[in-house]
Structures are given as structure tokens and as C-alpha cells.
N, C-alpha and C. Protein backbone atom coordinates (compact mmCIF):
# COMPACT_ATOMS: atom_id res chain seq x y z
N UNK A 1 120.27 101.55 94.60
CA UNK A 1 119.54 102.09 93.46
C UNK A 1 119.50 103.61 93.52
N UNK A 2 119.06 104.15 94.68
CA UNK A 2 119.52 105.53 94.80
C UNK A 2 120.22 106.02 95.74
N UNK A 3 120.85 106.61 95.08
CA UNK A 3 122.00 107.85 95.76
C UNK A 3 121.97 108.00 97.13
N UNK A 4 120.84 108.79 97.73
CA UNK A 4 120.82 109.48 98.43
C UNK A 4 119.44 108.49 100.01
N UNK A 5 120.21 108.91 101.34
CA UNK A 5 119.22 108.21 102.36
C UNK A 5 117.43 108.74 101.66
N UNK A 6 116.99 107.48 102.65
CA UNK A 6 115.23 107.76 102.11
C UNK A 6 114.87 107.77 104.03
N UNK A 7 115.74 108.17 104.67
CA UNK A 7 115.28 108.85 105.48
C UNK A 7 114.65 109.55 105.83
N UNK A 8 113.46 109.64 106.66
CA UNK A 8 112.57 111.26 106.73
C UNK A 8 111.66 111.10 105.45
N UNK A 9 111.42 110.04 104.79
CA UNK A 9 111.04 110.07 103.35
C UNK A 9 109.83 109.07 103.67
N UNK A 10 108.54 108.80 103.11
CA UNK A 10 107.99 107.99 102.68
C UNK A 10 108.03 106.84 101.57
N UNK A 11 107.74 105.93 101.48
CA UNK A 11 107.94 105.09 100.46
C UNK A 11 106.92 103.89 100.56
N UNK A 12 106.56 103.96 98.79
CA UNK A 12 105.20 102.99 98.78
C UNK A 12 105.65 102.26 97.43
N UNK A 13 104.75 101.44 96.80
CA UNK A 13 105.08 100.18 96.27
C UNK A 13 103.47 99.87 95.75
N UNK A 14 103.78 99.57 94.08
CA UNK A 14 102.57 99.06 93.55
C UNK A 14 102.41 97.36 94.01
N UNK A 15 100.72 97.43 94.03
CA UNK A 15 100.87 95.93 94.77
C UNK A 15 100.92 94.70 93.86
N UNK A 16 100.80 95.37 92.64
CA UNK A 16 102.19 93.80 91.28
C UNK A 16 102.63 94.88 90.44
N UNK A 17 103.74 94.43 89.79
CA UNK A 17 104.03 94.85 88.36
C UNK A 17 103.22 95.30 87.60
N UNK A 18 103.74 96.80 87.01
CA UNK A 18 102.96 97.28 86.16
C UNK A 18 103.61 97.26 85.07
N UNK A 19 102.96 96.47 83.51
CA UNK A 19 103.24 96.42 82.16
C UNK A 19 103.63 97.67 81.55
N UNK A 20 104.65 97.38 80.81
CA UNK A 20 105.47 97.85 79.91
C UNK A 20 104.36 99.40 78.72
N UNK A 21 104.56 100.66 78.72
CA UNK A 21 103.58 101.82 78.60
C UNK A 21 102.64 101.68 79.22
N UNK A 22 102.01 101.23 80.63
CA UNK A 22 100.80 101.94 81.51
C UNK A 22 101.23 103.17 81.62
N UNK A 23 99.97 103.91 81.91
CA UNK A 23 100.53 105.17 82.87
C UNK A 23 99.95 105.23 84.16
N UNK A 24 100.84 105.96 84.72
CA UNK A 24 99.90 106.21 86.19
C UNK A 24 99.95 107.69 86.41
N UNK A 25 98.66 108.05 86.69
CA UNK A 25 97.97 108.81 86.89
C UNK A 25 97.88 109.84 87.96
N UNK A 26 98.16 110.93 88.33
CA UNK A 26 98.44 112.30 89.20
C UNK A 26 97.39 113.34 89.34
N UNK A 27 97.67 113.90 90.29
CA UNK A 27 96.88 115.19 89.74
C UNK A 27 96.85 115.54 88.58
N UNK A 28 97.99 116.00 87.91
CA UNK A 28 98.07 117.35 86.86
C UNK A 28 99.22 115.94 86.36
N UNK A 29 99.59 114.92 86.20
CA UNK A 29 100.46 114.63 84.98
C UNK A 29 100.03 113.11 85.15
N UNK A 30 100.95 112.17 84.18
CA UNK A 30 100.73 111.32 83.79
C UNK A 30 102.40 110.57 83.52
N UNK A 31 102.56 109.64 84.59
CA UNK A 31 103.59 108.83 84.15
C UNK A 31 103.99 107.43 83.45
N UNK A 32 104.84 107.44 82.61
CA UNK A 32 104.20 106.14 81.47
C UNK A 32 105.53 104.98 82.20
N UNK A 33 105.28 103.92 82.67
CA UNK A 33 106.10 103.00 82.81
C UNK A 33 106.78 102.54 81.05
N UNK A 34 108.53 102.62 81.57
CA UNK A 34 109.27 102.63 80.04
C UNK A 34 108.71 101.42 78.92
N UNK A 35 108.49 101.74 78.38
CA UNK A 35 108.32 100.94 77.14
C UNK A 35 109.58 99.82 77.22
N UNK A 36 110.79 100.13 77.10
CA UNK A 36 111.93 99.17 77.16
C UNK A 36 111.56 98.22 78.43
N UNK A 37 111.17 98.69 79.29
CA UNK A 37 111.16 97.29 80.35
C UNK A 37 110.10 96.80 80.03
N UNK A 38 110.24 94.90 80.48
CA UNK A 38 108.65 94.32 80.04
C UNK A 38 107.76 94.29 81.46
N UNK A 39 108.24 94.47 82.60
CA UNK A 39 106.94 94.65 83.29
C UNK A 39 107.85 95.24 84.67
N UNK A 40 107.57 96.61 85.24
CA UNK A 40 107.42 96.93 86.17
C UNK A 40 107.20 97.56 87.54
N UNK A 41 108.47 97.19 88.67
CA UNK A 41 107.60 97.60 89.79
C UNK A 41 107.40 99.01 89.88
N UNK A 42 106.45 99.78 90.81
CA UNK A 42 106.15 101.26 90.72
C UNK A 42 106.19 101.60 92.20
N UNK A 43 107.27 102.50 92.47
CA UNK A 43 107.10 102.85 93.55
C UNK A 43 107.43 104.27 93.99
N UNK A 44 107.12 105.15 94.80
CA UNK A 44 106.47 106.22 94.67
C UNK A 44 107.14 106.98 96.25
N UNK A 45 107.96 108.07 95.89
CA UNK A 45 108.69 108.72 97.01
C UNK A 45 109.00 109.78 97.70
N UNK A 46 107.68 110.16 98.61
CA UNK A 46 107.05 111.17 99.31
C UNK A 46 108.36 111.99 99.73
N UNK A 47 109.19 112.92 99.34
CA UNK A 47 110.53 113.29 100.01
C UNK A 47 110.40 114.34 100.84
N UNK A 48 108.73 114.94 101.27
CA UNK A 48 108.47 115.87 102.11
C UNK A 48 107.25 115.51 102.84
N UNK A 49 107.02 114.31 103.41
CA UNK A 49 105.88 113.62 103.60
C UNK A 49 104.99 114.96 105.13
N UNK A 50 105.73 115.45 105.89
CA UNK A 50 104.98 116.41 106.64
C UNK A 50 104.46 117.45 105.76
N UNK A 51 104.73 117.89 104.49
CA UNK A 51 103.86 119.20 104.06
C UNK A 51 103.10 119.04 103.21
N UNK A 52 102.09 119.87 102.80
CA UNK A 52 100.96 119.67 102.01
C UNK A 52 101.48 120.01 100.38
N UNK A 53 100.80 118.96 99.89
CA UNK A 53 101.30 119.05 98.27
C UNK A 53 100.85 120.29 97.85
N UNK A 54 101.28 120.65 96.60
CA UNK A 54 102.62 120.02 95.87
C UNK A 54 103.86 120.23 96.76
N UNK A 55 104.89 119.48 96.40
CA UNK A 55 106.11 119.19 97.15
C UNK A 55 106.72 118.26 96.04
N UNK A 56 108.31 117.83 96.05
CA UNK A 56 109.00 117.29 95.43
C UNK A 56 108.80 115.81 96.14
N UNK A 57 108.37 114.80 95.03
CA UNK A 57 107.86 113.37 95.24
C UNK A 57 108.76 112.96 93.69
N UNK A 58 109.23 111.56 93.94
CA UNK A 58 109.83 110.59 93.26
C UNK A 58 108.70 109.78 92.83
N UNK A 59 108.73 109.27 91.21
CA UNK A 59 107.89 108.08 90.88
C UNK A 59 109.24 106.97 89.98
N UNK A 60 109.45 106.08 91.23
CA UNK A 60 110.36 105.41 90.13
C UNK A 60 109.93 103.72 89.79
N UNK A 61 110.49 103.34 88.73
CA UNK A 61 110.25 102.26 87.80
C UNK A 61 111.12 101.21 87.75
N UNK A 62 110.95 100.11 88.54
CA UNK A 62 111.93 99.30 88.44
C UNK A 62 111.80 97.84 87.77
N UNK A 63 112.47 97.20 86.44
CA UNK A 63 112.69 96.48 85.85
C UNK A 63 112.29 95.36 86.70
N UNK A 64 111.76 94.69 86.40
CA UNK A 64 111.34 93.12 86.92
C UNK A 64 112.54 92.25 86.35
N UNK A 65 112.69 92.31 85.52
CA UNK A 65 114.08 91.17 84.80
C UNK A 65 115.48 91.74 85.12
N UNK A 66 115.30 92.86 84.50
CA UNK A 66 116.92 93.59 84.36
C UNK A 66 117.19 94.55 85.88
N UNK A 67 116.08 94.27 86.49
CA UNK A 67 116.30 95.35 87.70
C UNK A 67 116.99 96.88 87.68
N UNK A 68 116.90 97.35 86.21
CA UNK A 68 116.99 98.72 85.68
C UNK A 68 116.25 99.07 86.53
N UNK A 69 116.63 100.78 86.57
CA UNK A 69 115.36 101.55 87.39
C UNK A 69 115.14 102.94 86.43
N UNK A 70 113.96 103.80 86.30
CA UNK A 70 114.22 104.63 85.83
C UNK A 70 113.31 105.45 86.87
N UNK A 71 113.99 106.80 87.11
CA UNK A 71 113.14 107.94 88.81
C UNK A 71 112.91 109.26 87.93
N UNK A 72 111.74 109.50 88.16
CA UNK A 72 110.68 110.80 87.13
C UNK A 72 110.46 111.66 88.79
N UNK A 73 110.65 112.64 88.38
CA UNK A 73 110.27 113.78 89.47
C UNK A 73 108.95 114.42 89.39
N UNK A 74 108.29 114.06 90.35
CA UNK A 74 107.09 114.73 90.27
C UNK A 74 106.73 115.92 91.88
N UNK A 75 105.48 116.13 91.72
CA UNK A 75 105.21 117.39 92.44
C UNK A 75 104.05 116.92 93.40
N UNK A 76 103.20 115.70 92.69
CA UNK A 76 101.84 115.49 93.54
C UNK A 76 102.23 114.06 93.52
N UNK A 77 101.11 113.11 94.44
CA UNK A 77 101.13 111.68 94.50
C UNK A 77 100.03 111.32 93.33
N UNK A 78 100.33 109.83 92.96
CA UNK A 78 99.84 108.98 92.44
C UNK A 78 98.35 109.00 92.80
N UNK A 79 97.10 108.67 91.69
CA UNK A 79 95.95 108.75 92.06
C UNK A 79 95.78 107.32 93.01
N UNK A 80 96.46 106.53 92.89
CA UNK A 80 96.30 105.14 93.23
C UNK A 80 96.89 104.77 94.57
N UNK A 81 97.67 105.86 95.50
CA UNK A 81 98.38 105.78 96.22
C UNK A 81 97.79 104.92 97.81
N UNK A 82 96.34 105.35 97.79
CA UNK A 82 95.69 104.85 98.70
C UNK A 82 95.32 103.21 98.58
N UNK A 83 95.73 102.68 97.22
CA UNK A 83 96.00 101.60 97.11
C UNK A 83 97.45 100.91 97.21
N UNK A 84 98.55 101.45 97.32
CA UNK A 84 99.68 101.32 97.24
C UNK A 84 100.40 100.77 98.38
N UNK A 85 100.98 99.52 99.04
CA UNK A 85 101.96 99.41 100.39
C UNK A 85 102.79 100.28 100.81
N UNK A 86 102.49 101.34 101.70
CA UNK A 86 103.58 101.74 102.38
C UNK A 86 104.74 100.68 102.69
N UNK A 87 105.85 100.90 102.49
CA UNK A 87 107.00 100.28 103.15
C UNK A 87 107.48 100.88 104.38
N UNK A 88 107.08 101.80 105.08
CA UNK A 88 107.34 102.67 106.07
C UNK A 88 105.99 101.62 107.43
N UNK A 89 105.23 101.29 107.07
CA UNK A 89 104.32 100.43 107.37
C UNK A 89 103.58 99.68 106.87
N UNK A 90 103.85 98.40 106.58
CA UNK A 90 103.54 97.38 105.54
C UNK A 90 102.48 96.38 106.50
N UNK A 91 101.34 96.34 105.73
CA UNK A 91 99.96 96.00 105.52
C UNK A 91 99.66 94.64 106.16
């Protein structure tokens, strides 16, 4: 799905599917899961996890049916993150 190693990277995971226009919520922005997909996963990709935000973080969107993905660049984490599975250490 992506390009590039997630090495050295953090990576977390909403804990179900999120419906088709939610948004999720940031410091300073607001990301809308695509309207075209009908429900999904959200997962969220710390790409400088030793330094203090802001820093370059991934929020990407992956299709439950079509396993489309769509990856939004962001600067801060998710307000919800402390709810979220690390995959780096899973729960």
C-alpha cells in the first residue's frame, strides 16, 4: 500500500471502521474519511516518532470493501490517538 519502509516509524489503527464523511479530529485540522468509501479503516503514521510535534505524520484511509487507500499528510496526531492500537505494540 505504501511505497516507502515504515521503519523507524510508528503506526496505529482505529479500533473499527470509521463511516464514510466522519472526521477525525487534530490539533489545528480536521480529516474527513472519503465519502466514496462506505466504511473505513483509520490509521495514523508517526514518521518522526522521537521528536516533539509538529513533525510530518501520515493519516491514511483504507477501504473496507475495495481496500482503496487514500494518505493525507498531516503535522500533529489524531485527538483520539490515545485510543488507537499501536501496531508497533498491540494491546
Amino acid at each position: 500500500m505504501l511505497k516507502e519502509s515504515l521503519a523507524g516509524k510508528h503506526v496505529y489503527v482505529s479500533r473499527e471502521p470509521l463511516p464514510a464523511g466522519k472526521y477525525v479530529s487534530s490539533w489545528r485540522t480536521k480529516f474527513q474519511v472519503p465519502t466514496k468509501f462506505s466504511r473505513a479503516w483509520f490509521y495514523f503514521i508517526d514518521d518522526m516518532p522521537e521528536a516533539n510535534w509538529e513533525h510530518p505524520c501520515r493519516y491514511v484511509f483504507v477501504d473496507t470493501r475495495t481496500h482503496r487507500h487514500m494518505v493525507m499528510k498531516g503535522a500533529t496526531p489524531p485527538d483520539d490517538l490515545p485510543r488507537m492500537i499501536s501496531l508497533d505494540h498491540p494491546q
